[in-house]
PDB file of N, CA and C in Angstrom:
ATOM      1  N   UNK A   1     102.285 100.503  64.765  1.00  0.00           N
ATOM      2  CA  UNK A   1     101.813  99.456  65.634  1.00  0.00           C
ATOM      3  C   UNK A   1     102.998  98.924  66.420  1.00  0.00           C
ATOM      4  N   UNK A   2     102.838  98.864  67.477  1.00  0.00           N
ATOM      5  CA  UNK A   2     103.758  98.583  68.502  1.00  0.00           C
ATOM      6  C   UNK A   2     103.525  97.550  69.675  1.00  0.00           C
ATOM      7  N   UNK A   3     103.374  96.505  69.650  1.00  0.00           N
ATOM      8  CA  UNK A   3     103.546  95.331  70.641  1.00  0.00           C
ATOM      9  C   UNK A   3     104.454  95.019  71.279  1.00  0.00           C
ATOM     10  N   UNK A   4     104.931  94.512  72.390  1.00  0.00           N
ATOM     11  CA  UNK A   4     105.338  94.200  73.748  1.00  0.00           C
ATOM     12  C   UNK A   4     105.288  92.814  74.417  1.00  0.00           C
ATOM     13  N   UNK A   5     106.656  92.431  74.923  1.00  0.00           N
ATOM     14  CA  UNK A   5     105.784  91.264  75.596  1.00  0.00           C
ATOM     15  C   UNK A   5     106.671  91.814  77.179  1.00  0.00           C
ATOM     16  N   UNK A   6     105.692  91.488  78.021  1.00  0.00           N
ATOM     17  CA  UNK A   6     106.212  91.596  79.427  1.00  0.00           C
ATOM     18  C   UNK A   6     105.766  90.152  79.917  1.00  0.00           C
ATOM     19  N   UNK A   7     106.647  88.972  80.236  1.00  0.00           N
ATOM     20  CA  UNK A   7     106.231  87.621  80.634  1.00  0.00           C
ATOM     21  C   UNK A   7     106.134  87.177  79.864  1.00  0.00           C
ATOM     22  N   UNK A   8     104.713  86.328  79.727  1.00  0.00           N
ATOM     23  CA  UNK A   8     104.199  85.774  78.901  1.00  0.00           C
ATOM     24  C   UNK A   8     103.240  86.217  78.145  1.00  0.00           C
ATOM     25  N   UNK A   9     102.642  87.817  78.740  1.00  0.00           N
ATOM     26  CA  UNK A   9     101.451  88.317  77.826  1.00  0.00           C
ATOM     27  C   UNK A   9     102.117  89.482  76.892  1.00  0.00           C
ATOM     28  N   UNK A  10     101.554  89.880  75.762  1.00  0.00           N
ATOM     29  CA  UNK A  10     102.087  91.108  75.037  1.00  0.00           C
ATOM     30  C   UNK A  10     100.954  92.075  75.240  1.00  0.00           C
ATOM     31  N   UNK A  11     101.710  93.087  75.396  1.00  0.00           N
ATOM     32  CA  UNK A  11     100.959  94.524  75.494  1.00  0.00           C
ATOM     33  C   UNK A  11     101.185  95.362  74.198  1.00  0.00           C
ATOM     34  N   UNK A  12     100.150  96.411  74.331  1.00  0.00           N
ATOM     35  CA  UNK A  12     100.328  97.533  73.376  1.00  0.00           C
ATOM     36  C   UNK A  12     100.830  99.106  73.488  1.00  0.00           C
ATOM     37  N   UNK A  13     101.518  99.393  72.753  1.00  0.00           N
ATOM     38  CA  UNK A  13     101.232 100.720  72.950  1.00  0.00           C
ATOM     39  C   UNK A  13     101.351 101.600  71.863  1.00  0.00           C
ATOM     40  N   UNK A  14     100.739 102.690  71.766  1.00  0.00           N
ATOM     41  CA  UNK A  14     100.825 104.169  71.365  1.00  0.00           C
ATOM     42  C   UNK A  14     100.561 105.389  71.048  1.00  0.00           C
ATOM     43  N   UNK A  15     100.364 106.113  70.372  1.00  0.00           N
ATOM     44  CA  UNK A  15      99.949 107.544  70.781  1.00  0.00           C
ATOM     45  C   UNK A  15      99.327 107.920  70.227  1.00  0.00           C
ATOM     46  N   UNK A  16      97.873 108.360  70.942  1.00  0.00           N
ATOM     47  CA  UNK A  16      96.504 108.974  69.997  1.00  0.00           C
ATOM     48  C   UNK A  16      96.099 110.348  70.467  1.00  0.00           C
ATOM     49  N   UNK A  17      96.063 111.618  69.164  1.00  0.00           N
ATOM     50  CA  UNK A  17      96.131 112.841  69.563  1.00  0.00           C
ATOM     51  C   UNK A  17      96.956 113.101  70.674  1.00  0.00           C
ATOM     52  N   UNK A  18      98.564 113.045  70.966  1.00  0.00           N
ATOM     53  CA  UNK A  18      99.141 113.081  71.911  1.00  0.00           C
ATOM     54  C   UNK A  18      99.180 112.316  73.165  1.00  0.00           C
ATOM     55  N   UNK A  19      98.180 111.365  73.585  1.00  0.00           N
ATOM     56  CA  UNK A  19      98.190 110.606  74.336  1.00  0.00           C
ATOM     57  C   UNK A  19      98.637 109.521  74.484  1.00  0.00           C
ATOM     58  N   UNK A  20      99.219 108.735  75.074  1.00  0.00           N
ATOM     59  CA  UNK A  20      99.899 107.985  75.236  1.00  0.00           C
ATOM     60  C   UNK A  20      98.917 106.335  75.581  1.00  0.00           C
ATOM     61  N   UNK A  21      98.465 105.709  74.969  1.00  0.00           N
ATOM     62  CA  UNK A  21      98.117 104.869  75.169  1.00  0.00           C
ATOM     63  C   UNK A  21      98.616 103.182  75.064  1.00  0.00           C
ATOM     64  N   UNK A  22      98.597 102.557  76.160  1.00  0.00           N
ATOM     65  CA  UNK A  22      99.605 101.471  76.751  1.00  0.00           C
ATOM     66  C   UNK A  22      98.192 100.633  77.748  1.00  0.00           C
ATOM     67  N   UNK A  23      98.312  99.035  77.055  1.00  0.00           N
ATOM     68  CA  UNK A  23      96.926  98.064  78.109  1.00  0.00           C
ATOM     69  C   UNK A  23      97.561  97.107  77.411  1.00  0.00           C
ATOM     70  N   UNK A  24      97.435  95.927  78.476  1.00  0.00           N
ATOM     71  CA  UNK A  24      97.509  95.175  78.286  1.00  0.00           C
ATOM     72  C   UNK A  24      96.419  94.072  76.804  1.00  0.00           C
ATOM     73  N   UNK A  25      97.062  92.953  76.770  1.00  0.00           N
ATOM     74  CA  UNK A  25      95.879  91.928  75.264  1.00  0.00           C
ATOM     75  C   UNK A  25      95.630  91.057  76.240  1.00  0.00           C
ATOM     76  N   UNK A  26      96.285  90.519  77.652  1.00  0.00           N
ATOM     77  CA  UNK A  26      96.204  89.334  77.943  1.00  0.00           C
ATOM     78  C   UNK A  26      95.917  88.457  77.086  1.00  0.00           C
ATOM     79  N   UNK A  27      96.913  88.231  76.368  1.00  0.00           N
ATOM     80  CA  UNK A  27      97.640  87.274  75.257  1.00  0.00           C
ATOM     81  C   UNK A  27      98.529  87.098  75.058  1.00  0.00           C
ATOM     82  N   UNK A  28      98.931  85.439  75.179  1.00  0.00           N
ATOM     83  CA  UNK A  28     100.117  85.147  74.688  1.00  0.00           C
ATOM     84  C   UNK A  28     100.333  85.137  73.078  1.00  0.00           C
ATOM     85  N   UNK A  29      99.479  85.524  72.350  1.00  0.00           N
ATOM     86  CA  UNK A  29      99.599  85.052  70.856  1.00  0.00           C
ATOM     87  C   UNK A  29      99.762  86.476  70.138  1.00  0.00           C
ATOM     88  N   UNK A  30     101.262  86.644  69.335  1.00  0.00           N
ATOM     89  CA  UNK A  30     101.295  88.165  68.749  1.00  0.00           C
ATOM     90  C   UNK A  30     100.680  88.694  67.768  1.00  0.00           C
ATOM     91  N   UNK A  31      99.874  87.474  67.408  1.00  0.00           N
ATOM     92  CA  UNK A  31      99.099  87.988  66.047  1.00  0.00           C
ATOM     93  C   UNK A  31      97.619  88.296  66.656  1.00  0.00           C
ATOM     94  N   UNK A  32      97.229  87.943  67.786  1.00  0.00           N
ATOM     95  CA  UNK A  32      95.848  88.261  68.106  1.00  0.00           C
ATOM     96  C   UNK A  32      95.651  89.222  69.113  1.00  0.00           C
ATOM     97  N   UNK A  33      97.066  89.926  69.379  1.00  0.00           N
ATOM     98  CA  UNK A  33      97.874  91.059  70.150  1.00  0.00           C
ATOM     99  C   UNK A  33      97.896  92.478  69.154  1.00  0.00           C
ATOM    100  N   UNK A  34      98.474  91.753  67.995  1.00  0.00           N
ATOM    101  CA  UNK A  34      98.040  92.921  67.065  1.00  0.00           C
ATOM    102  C   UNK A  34      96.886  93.516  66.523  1.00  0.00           C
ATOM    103  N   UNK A  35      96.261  92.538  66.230  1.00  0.00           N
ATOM    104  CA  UNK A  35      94.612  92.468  65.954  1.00  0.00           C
ATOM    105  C   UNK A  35      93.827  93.476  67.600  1.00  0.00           C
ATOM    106  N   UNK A  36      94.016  92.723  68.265  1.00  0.00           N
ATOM    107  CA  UNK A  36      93.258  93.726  69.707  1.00  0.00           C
ATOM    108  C   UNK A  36      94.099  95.244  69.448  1.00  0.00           C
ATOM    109  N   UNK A  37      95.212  95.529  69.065  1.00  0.00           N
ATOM    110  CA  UNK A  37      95.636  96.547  68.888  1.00  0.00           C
ATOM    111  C   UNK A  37      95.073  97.717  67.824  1.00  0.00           C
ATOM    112  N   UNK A  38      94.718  96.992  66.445  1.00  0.00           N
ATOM    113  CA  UNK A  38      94.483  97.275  65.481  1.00  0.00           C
ATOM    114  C   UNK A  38      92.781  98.094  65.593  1.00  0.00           C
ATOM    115  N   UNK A  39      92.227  96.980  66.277  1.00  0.00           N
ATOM    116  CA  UNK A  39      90.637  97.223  66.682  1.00  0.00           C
ATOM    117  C   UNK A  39      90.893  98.644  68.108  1.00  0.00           C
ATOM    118  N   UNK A  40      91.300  98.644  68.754  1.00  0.00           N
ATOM    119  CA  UNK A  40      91.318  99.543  69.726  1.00  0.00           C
ATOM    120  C   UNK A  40      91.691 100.506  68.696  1.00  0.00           C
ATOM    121  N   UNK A  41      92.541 100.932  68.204  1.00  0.00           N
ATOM    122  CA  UNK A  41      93.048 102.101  67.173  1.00  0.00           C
ATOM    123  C   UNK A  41      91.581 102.275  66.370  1.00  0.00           C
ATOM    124  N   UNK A  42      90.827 101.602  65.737  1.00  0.00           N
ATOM    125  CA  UNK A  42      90.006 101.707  64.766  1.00  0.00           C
ATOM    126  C   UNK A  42      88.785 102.552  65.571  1.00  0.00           C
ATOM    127  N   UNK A  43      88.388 102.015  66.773  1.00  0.00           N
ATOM    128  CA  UNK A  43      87.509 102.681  67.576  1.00  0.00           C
ATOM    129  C   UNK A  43      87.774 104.047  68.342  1.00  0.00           C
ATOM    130  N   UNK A  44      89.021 104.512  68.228  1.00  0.00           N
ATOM    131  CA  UNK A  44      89.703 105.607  69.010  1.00  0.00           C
ATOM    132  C   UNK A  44      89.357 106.404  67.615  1.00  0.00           C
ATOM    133  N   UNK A  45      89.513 105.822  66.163  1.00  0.00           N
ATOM    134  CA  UNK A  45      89.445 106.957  65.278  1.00  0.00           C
ATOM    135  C   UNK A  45      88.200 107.135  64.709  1.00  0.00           C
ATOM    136  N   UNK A  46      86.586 106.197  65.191  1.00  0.00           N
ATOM    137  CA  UNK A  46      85.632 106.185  64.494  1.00  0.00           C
ATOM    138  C   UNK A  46      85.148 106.967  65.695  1.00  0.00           C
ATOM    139  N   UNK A  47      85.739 107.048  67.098  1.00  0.00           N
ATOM    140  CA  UNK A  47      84.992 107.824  67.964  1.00  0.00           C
ATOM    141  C   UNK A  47      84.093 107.565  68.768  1.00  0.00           C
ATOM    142  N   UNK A  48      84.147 106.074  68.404  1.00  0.00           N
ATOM    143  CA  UNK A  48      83.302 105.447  69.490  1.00  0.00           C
ATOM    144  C   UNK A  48      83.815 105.313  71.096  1.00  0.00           C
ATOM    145  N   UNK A  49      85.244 105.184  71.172  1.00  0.00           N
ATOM    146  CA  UNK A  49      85.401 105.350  72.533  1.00  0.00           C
ATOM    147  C   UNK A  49      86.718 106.260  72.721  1.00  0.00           C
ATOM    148  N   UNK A  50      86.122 107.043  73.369  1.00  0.00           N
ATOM    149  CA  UNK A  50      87.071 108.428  73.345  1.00  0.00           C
ATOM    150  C   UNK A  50      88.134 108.393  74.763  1.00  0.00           C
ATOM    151  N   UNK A  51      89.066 108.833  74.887  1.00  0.00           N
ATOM    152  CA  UNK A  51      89.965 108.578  76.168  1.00  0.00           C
ATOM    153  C   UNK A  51      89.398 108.636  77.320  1.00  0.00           C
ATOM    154  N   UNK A  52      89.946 107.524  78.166  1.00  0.00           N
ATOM    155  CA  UNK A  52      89.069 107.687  79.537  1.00  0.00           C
ATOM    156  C   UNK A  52      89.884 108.894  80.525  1.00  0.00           C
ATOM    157  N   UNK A  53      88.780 109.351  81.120  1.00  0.00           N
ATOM    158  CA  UNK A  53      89.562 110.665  81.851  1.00  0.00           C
ATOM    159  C   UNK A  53      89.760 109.123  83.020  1.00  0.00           C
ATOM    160  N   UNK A  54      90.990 110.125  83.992  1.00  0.00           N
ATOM    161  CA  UNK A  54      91.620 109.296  85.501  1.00  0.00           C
ATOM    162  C   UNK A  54      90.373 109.737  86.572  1.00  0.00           C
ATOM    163  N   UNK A  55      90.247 108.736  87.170  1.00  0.00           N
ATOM    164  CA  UNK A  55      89.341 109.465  88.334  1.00  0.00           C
ATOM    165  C   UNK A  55      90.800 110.063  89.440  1.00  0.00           C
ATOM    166  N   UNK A  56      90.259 111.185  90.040  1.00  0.00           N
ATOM    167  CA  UNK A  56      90.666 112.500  90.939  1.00  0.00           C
ATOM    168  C   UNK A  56      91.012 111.140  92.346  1.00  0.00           C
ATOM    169  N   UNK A  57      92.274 111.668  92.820  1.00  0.00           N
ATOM    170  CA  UNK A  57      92.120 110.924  94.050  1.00  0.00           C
ATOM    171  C   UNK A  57      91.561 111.581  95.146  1.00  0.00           C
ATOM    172  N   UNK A  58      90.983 111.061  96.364  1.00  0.00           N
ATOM    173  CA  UNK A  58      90.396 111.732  96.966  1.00  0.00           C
ATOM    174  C   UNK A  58      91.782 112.686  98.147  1.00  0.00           C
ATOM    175  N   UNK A  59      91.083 113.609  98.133  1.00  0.00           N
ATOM    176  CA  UNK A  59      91.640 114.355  99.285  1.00  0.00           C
ATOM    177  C   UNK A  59      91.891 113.699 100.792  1.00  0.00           C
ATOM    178  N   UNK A  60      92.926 114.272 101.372  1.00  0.00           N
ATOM    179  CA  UNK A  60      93.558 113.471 102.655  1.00  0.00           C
ATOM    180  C   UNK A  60      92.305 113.781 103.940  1.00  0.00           C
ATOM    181  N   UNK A  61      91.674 115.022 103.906  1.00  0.00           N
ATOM    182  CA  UNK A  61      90.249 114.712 104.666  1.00  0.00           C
ATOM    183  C   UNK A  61      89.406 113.669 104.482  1.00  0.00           C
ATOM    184  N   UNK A  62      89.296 113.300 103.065  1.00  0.00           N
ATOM    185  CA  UNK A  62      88.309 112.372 103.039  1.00  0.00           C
ATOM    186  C   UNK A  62      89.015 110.952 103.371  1.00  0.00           C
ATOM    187  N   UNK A  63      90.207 111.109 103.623  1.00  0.00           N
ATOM    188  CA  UNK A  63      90.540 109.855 103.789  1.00  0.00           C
ATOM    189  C   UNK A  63      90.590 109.451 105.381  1.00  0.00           C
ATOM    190  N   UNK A  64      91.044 110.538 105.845  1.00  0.00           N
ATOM    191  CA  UNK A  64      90.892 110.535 106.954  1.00  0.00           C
ATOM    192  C   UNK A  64      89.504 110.081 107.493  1.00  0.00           C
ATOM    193  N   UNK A  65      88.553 110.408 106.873  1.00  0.00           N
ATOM    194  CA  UNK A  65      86.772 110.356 107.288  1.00  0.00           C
ATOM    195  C   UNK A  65      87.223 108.507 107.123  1.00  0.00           C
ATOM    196  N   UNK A  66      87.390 108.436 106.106  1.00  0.00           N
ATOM    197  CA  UNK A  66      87.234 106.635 105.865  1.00  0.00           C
ATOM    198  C   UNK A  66      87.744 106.021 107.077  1.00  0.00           C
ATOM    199  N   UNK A  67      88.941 106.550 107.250  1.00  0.00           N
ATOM    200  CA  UNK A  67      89.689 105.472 108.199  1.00  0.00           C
ATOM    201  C   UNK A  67      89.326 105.641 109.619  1.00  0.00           C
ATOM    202  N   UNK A  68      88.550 106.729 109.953  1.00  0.00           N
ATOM    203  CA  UNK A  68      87.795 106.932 111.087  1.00  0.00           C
ATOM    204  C   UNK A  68      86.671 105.817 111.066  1.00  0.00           C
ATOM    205  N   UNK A  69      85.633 106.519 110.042  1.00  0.00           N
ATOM    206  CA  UNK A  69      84.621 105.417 110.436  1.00  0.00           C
ATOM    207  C   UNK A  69      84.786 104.105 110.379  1.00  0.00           C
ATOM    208  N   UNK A  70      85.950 103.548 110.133  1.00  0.00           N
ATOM    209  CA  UNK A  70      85.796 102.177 109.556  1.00  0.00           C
ATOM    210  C   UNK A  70      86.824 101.602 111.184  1.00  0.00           C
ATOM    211  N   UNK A  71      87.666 102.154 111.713  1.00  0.00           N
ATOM    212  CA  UNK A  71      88.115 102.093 113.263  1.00  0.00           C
ATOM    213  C   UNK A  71      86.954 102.160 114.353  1.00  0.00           C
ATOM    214  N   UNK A  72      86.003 103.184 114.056  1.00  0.00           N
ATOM    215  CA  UNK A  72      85.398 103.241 114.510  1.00  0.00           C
ATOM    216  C   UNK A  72      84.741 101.739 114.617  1.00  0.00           C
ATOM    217  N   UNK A  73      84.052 101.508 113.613  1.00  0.00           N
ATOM    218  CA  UNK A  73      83.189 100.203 113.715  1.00  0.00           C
ATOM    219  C   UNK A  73      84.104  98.613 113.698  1.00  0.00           C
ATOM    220  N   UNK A  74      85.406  98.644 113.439  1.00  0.00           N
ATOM    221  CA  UNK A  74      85.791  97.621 113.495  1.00  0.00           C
ATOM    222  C   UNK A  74      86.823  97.149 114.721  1.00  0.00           C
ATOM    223  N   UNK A  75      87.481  98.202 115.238  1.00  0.00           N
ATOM    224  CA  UNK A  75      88.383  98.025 116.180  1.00  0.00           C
ATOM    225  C   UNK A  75      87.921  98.765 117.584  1.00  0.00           C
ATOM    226  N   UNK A  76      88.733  97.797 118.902  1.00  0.00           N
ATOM    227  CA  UNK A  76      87.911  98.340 120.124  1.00  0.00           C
ATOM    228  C   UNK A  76      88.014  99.846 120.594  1.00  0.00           C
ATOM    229  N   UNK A  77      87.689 100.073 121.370  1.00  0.00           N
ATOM    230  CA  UNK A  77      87.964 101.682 122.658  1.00  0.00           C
ATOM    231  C   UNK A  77      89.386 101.914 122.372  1.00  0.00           C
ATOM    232  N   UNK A  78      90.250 101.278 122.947  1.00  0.00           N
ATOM    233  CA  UNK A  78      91.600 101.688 122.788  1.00  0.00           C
ATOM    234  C   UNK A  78      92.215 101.864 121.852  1.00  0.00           C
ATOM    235  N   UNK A  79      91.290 101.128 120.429  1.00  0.00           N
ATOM    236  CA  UNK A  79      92.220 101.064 118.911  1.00  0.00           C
ATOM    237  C   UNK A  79      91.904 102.755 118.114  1.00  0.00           C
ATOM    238  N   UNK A  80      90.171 102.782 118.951  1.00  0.00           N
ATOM    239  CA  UNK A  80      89.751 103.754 118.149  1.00  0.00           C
ATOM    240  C   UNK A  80      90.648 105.242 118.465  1.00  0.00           C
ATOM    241  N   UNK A  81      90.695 105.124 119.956  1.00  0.00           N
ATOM    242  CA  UNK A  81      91.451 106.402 120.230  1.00  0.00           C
ATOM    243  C   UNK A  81      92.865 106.209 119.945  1.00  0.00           C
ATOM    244  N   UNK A  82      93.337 105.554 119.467  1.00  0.00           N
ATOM    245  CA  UNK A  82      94.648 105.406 118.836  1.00  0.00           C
ATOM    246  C   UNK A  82      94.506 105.907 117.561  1.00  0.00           C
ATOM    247  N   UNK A  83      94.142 105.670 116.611  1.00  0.00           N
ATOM    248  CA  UNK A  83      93.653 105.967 115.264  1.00  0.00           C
ATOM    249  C   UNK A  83      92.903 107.144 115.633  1.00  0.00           C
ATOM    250  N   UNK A  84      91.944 107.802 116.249  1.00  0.00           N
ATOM    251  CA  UNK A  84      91.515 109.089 116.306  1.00  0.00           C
ATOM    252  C   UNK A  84      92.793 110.385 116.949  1.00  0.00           C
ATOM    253  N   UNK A  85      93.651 110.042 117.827  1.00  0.00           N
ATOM    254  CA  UNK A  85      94.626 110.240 117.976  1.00  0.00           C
ATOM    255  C   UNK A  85      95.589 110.882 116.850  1.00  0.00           C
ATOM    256  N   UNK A  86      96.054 109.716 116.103  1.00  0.00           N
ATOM    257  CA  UNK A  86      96.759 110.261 114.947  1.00  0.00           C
ATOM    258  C   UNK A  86      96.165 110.551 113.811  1.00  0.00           C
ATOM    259  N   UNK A  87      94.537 110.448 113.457  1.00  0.00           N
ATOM    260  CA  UNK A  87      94.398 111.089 112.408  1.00  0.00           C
ATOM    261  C   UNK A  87      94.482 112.623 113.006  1.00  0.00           C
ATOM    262  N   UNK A  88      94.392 112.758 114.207  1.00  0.00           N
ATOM    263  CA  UNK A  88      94.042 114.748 114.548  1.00  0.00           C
ATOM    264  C   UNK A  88      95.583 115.031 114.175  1.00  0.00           C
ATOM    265  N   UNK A  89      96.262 114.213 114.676  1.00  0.00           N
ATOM    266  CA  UNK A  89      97.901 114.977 114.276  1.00  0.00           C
ATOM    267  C   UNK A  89      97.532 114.872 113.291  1.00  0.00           C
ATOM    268  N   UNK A  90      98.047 114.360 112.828  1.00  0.00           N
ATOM    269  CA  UNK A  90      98.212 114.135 110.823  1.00  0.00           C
ATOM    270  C   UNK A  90      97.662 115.252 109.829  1.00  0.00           C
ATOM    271  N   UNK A  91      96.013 115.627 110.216  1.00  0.00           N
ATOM    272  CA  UNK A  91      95.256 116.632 109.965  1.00  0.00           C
ATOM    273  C   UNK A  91      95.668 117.721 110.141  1.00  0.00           C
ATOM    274  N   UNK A  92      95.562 117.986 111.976  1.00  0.00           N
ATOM    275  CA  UNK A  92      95.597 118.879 112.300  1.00  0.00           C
ATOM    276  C   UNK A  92      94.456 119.897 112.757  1.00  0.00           C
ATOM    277  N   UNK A  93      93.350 118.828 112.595  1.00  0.00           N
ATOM    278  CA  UNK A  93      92.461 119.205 112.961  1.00  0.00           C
ATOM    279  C   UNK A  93      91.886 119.071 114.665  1.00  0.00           C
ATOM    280  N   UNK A  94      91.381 119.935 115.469  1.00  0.00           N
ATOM    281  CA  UNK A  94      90.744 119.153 117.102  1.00  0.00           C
ATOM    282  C   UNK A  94      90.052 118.408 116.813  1.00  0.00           C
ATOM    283  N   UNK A  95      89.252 118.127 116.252  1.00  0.00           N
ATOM    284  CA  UNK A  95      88.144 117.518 116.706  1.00  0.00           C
ATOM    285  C   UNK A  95      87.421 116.652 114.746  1.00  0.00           C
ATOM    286  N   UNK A  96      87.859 116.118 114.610  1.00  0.00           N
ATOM    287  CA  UNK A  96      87.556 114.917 113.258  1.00  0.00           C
ATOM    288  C   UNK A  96      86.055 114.802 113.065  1.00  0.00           C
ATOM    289  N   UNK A  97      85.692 114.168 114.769  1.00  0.00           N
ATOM    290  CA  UNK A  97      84.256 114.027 114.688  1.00  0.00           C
ATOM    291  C   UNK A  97      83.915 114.335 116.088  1.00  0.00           C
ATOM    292  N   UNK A  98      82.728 113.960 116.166  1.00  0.00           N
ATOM    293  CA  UNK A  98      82.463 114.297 118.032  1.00  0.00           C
ATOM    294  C   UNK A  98      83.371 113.663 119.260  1.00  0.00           C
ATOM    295  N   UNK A  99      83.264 113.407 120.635  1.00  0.00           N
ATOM    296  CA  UNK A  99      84.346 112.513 121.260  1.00  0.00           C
ATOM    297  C   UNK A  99      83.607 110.944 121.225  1.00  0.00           C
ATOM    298  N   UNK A 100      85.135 110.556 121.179  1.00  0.00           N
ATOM    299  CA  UNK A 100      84.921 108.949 121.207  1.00  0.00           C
ATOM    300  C   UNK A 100      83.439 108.454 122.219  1.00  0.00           C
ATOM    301  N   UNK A 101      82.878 107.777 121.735  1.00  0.00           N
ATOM    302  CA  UNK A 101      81.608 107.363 122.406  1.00  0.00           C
ATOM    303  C   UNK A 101      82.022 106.023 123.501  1.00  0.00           C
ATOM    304  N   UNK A 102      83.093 105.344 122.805  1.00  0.00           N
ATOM    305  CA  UNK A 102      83.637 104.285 123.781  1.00  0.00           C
ATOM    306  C   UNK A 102      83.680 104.705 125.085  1.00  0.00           C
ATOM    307  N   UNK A 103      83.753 104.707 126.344  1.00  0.00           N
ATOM    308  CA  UNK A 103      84.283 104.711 127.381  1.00  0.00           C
ATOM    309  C   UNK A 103      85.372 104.123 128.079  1.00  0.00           C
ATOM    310  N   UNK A 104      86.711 104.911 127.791  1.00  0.00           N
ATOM    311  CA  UNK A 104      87.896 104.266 128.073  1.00  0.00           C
ATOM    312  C   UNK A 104      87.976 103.983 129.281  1.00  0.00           C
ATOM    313  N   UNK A 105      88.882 103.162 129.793  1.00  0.00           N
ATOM    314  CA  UNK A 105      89.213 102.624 130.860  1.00  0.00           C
ATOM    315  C   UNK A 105      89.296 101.646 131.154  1.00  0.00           C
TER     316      UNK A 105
END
């Protein structure tokens, strides 16, 4: 059992089936730091809650899609083709989505 204090709260950590497990108690108190520690360990070994997988980050296309549509709808003609602009560099793609619907000028 291994407790931590970073500030004012103590954390936990350590290692289940090779994994490395480290969360915060948000607690200042080391005895009810250990206890949240003790109980997390107890449930990791009865199997009730098994390691959380990481969610996948998304790919730089899809990010690109976000920051399109969201220029799109929030910023004017000139912002959008600025931002449509450099997502095509960046990509590398011609054409992201159809042409700007704004009418520059």
């Amino acid at each position: 059992m291994s407790i931590y204090k970073r500030g004012s709260t103590y954390w936990y950590k350590f290692q289940w089936q090779g994994t490395l497990i480290r969360k915060s108690t948000k607690q200042g108190n080391d005895k009810v730091a250990r206890q949240m520690e003790a109980a997390h360990r107890t449930t990791l070994a009865k199997g009730e809650v098994g390691i959380r997988e990481k969610k996948s980050a998304p790919t730089f296309a899809d990010f690109a899609k976000r920051v399109q549509d969201w220029a799109e709808g929030n910023v004017g003609p000139g912002g959008f083709h600025w931002y449509r602009t450099g997502l095509r560099a960046l990509t590398g793609i011609k054409s992201i989505s159809p042409p700007c619907r704004f009418a520059l000028g």
